[in-house]
C-alpha atoms as a PDB file:
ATOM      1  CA  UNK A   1    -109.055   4.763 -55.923  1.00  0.00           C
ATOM      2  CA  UNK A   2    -105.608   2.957 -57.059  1.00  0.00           C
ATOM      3  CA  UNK A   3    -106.123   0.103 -59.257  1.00  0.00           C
ATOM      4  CA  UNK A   4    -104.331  -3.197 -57.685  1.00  0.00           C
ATOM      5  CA  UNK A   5    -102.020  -5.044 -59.838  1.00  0.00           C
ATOM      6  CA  UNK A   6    -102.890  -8.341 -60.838  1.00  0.00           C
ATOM      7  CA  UNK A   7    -100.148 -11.461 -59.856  1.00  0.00           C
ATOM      8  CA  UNK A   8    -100.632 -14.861 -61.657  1.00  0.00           C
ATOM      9  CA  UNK A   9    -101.159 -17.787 -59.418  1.00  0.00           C
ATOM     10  CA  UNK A  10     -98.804 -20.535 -59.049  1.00  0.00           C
ATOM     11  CA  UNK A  11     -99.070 -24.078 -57.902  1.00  0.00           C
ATOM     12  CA  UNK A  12     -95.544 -25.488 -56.518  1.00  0.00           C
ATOM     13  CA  UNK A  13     -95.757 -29.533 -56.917  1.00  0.00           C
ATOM     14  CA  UNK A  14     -92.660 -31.795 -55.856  1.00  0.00           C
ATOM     15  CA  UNK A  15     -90.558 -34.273 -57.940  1.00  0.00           C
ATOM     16  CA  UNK A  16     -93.867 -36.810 -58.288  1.00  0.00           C
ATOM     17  CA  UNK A  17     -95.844 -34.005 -59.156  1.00  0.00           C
ATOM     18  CA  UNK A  18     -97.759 -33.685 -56.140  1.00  0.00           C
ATOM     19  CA  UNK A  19     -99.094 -30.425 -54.999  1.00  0.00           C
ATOM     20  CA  UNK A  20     -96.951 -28.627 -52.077  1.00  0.00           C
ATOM     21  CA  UNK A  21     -99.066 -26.570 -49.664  1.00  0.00           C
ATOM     22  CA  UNK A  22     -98.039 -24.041 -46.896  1.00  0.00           C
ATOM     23  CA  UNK A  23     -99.240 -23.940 -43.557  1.00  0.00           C
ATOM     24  CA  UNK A  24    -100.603 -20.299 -42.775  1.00  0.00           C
ATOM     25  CA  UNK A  25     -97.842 -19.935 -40.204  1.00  0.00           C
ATOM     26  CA  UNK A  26     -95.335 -18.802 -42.872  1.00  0.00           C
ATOM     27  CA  UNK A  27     -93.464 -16.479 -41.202  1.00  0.00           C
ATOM     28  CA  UNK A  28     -91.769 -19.365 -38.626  1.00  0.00           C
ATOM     29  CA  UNK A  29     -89.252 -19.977 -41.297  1.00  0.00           C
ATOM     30  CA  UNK A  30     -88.074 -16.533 -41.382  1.00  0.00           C
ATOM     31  CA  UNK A  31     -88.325 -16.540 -37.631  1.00  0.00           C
ATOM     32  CA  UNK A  32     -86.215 -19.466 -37.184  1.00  0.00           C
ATOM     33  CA  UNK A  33     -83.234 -18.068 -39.555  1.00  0.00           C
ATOM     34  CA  UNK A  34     -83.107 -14.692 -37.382  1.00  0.00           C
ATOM     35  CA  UNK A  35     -82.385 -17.099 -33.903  1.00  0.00           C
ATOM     36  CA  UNK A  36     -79.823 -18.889 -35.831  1.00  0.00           C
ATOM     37  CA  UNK A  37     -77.632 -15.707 -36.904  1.00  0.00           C
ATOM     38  CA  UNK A  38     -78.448 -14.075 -33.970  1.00  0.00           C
ATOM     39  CA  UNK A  39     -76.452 -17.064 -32.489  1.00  0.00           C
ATOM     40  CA  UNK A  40     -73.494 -16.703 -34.959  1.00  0.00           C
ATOM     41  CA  UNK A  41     -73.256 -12.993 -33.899  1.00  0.00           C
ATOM     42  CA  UNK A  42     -73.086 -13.708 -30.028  1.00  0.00           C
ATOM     43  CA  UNK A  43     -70.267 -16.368 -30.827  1.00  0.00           C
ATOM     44  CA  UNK A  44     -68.406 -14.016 -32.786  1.00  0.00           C
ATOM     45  CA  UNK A  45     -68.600 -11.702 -29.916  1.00  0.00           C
ATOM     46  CA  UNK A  46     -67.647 -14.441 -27.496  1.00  0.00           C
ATOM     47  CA  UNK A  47     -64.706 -14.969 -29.999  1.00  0.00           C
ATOM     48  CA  UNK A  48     -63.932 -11.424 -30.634  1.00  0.00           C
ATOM     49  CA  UNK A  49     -64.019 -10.608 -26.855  1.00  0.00           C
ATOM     50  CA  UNK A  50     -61.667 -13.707 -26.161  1.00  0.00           C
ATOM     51  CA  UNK A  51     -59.242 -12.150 -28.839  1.00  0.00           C
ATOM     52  CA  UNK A  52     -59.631  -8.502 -27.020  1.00  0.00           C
ATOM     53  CA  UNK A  53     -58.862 -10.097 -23.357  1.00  0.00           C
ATOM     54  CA  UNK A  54     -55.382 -12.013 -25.203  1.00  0.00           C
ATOM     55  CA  UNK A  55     -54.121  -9.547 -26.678  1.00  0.00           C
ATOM     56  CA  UNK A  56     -54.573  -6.928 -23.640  1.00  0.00           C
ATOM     57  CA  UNK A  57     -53.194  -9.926 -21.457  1.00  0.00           C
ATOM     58  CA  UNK A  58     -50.268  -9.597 -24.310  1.00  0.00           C
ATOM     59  CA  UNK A  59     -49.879  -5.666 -24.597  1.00  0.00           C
ATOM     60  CA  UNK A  60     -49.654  -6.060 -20.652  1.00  0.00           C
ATOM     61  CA  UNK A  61     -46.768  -8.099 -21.058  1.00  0.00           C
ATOM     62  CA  UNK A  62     -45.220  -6.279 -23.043  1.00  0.00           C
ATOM     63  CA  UNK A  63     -45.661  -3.405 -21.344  1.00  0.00           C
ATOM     64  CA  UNK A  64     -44.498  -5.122 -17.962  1.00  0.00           C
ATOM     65  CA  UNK A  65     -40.798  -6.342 -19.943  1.00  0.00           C
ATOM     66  CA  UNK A  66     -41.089  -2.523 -21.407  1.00  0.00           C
ATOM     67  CA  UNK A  67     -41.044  -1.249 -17.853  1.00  0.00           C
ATOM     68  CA  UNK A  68     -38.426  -3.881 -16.508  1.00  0.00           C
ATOM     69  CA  UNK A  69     -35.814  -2.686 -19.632  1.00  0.00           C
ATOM     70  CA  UNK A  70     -36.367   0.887 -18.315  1.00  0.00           C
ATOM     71  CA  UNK A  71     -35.948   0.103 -14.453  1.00  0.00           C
ATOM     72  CA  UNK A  72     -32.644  -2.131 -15.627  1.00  0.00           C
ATOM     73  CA  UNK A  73     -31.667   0.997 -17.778  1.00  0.00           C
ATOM     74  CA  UNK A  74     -31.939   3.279 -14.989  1.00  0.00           C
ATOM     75  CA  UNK A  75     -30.103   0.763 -12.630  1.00  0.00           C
ATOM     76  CA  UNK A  76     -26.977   0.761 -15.023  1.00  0.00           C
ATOM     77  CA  UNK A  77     -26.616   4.344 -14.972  1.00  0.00           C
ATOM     78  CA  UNK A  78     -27.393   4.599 -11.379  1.00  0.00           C
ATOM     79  CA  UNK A  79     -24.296   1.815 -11.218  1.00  0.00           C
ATOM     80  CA  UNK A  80     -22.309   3.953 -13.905  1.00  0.00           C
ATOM     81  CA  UNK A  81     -23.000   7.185 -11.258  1.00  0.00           C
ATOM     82  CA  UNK A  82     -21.850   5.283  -8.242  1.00  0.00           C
ATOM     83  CA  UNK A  83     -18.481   4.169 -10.155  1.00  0.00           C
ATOM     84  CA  UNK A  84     -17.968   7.639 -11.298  1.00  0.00           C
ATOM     85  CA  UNK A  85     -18.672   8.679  -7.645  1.00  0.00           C
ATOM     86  CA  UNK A  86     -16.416   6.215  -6.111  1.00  0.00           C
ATOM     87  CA  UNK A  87     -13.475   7.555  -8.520  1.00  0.00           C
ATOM     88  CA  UNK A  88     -14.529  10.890  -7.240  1.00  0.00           C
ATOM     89  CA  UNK A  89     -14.194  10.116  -3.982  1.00  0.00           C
ATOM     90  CA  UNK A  90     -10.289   8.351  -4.523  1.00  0.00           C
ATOM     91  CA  UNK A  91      -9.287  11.672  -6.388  1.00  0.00           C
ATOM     92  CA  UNK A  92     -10.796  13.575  -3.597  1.00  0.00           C
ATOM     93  CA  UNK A  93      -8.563  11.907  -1.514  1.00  0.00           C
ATOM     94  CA  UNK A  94      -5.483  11.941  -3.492  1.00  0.00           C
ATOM     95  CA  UNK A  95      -5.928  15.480  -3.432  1.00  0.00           C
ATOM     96  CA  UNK A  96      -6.322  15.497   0.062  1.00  0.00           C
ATOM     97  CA  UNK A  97      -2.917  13.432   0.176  1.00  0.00           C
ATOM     98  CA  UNK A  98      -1.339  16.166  -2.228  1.00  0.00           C
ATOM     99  CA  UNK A  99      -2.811  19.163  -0.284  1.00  0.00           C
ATOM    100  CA  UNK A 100      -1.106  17.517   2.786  1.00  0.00           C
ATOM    101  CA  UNK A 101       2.540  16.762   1.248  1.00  0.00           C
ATOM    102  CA  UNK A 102       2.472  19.903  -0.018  1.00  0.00           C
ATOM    103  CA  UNK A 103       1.939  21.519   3.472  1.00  0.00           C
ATOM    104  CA  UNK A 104       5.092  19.040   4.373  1.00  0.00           C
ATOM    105  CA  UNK A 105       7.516  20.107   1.600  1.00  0.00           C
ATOM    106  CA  UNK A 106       6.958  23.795   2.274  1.00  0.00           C
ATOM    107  CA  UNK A 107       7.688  23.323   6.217  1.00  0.00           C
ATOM    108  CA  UNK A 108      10.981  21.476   5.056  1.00  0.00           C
ATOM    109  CA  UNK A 109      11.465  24.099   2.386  1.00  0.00           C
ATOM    110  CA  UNK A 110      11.247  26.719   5.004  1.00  0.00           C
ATOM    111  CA  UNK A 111      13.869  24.916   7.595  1.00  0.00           C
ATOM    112  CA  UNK A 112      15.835  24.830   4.771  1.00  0.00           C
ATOM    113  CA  UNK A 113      16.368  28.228   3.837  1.00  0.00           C
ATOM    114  CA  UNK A 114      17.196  28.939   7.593  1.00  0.00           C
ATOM    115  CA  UNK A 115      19.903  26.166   7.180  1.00  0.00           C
ATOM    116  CA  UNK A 116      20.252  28.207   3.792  1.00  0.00           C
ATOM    117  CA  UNK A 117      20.467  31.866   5.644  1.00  0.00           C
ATOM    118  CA  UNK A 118      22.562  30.830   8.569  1.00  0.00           C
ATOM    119  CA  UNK A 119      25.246  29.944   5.667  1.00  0.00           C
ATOM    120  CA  UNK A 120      25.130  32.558   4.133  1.00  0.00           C
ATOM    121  CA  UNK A 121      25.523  34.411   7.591  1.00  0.00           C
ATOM    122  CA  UNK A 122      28.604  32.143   8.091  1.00  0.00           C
ATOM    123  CA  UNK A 123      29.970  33.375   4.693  1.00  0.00           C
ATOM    124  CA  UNK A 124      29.802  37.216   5.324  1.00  0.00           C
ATOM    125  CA  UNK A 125      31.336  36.605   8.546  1.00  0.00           C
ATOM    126  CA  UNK A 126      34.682  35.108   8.320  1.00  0.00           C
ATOM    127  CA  UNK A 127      35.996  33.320  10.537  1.00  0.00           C
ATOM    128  CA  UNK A 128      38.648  35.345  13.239  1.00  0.00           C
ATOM    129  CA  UNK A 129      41.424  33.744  15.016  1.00  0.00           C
ATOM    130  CA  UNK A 130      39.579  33.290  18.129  1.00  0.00           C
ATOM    131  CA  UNK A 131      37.682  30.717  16.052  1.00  0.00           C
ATOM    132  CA  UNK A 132      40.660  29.260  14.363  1.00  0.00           C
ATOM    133  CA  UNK A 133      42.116  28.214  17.547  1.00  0.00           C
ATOM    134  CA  UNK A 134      39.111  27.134  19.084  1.00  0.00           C
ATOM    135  CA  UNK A 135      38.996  24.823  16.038  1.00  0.00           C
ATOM    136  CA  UNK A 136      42.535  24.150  16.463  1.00  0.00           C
ATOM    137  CA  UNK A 137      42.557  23.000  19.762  1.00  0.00           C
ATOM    138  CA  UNK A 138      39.563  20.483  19.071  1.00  0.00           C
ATOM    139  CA  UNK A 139      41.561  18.667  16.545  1.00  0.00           C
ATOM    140  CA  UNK A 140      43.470  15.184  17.721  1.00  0.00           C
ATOM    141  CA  UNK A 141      47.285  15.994  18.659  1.00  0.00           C
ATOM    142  CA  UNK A 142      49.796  14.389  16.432  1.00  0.00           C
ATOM    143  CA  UNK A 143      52.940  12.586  18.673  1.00  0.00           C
ATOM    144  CA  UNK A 144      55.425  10.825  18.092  1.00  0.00           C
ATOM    145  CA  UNK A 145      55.148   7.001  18.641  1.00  0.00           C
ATOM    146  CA  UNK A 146      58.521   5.023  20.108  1.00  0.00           C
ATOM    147  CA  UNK A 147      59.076   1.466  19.368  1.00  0.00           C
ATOM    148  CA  UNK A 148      60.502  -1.059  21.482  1.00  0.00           C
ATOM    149  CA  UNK A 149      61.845  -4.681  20.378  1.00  0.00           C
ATOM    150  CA  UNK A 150      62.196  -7.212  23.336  1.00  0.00           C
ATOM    151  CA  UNK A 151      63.655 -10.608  24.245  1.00  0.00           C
ATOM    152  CA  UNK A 152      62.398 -12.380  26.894  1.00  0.00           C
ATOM    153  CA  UNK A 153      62.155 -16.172  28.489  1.00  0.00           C
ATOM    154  CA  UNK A 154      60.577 -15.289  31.534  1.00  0.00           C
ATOM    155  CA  UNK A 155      56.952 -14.385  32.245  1.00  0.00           C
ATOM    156  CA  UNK A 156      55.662 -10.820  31.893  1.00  0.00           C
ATOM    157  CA  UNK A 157      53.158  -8.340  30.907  1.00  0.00           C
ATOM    158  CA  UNK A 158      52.495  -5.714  28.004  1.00  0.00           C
ATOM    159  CA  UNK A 159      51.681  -2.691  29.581  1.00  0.00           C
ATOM    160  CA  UNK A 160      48.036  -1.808  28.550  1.00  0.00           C
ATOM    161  CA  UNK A 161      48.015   1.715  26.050  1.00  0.00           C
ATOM    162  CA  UNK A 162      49.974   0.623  22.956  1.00  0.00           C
ATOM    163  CA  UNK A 163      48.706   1.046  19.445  1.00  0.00           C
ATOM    164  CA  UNK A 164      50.825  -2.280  18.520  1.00  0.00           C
ATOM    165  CA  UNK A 165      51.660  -5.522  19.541  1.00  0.00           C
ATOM    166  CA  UNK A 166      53.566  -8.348  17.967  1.00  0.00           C
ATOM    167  CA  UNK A 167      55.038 -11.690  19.544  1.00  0.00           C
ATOM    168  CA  UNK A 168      56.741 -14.263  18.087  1.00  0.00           C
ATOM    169  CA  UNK A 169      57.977 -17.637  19.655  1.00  0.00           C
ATOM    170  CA  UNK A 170      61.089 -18.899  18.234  1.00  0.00           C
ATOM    171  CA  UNK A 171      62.594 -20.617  20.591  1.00  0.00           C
ATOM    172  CA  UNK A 172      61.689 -24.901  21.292  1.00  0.00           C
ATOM    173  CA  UNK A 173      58.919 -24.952  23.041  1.00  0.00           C
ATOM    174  CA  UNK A 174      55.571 -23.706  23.762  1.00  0.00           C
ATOM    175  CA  UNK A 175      54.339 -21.102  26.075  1.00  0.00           C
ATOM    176  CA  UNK A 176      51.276 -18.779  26.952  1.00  0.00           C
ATOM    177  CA  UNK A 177      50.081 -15.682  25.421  1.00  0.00           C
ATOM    178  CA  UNK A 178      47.276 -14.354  28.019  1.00  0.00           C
ATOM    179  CA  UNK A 179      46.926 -17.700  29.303  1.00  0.00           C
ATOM    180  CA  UNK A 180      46.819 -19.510  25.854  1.00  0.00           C
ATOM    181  CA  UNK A 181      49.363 -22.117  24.702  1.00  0.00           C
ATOM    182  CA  UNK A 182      51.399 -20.503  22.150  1.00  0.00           C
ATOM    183  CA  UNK A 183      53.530 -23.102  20.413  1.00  0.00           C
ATOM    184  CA  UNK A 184      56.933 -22.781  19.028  1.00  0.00           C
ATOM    185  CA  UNK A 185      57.225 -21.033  15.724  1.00  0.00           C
ATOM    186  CA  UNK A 186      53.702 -19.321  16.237  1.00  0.00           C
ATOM    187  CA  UNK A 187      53.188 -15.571  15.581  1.00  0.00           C
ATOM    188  CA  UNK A 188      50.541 -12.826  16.388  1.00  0.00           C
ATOM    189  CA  UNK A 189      49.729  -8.960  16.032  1.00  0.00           C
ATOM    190  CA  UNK A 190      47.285  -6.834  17.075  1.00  0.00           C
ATOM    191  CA  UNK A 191      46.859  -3.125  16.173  1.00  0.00           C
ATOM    192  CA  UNK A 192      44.772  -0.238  17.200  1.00  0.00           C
ATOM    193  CA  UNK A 193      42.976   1.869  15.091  1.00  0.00           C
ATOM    194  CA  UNK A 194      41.956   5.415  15.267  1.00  0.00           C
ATOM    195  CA  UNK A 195      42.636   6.643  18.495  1.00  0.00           C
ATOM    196  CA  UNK A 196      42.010   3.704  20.627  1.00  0.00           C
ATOM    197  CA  UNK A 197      44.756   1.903  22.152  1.00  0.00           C
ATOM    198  CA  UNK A 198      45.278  -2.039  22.923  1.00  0.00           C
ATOM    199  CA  UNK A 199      44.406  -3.320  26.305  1.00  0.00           C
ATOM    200  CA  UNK A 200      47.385  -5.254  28.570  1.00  0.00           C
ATOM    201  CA  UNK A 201      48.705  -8.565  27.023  1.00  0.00           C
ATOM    202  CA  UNK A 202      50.102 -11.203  29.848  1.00  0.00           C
ATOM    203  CA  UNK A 203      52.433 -13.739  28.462  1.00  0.00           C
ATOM    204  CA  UNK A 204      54.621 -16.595  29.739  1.00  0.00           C
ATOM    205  CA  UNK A 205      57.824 -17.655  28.146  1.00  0.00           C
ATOM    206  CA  UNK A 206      59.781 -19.667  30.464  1.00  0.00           C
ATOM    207  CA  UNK A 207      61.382 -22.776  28.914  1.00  0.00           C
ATOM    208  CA  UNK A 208      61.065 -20.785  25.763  1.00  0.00           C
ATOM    209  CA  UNK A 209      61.809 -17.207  24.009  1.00  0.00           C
ATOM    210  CA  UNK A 210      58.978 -14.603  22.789  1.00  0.00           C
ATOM    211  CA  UNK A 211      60.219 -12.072  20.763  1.00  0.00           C
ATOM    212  CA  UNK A 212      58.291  -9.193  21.785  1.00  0.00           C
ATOM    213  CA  UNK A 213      57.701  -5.606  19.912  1.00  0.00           C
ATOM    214  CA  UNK A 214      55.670  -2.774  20.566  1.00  0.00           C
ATOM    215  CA  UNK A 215      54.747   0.709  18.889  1.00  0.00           C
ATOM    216  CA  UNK A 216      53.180   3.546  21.701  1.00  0.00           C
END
């Protein structure tokens, strides 16, 4: 049988020296302090578990303005593709435009070197005298051209078919030069040029003197 230790008694008194006694239910104290840190622990949960719900609502965030930056990424190069596509598309068509003026300049190429050929066809065959008269006979016929110097007071007409007229009023007083006054001292020409010819010239000279001269 195990021998029980002996403990020495002691008597707790207060400040006046008065004896302090316990109640039998001494275990209530104890009792008491578990409630009160059980309490601290469930309001450091409630704490804690506020802390986990911000900062979830916070990585959330984040990872909402994560995806946005990718979707805006892929957006710009999607943009950057549709601007490379569009400048595709224009040197498609410049292509296109080269393809077709190339097509052009080899169907003018190709009328050229007839023109080119039918030269050179020209060049071995000489021309004969057949052809030299032919060409001959085309050209305008050189004649000889008379003039004719005339005084006249009366009234009168320039045949039509001359190459040159020229009138000149010297005499006092006015007349008409296809039916226009022509006053005294006044002068006019005409002359054709190439091979046309001057149409007929009326005139009126009576009181007067034209001095009339014609070439043809």
């Amino acid at each position: 049988m195990a021998q029980e230790t002996a403990y020495q008694k002691v008597n707790i008194v207060d400040a006046d020296g008065n004896l302090v006694s316990f109640s039998g239910d001494g275990g209530g104290g104890g009792s008491n302090a578990s409630a009160d840190k059980q309490d601290e622990q469930t309001a450091l949960l409630t704490t804690i578990d506020s802390n986990v719900t911000t900062i979830s609502s916070a990585l959330a965030d984040v990872a909402i303005a994560t995806k946005q930056d990718e979707q805006t990424g892929i957006l710009s190069l999607i943009q950057d593709d549709t601007s490379s596509l569009t400048e595709l598309s224009e040197i498609k068509n410049i292509a296109i435009y080269i393809n077709s003026d190339t097509a052009n300049i080899a169907s003018q190429t190709g009328i050229i070197s007839e023109k080119l050929d039918d030269v050179l066809t020209a060049l071995d065959n000489p021309a004969t005298e057949t052809t030299l008269l032919q060409v001959r006979d085309r050209l305008p016929v050189s004649a000889q051209l008379t003039p004719a110097y005339n005084s006249v007071s009366n009234s009168g007409t320039v045949s039509a078919g001359k190459t040159a007229i020229a009138v000149f009023n010297f005499g006092a007083n006015a007349g008409t030069l296809n039916g226009v006054s022509f006053p005294s001292g006044a002068r006019v020409g005409w002359e054709a040029t190439g091979n046309n010819t001057l149409a007929a010239v009326t005139y009126d000279a009576t009181g007067t003197t034209f001095l009339i001269s014609t070439l043809g």
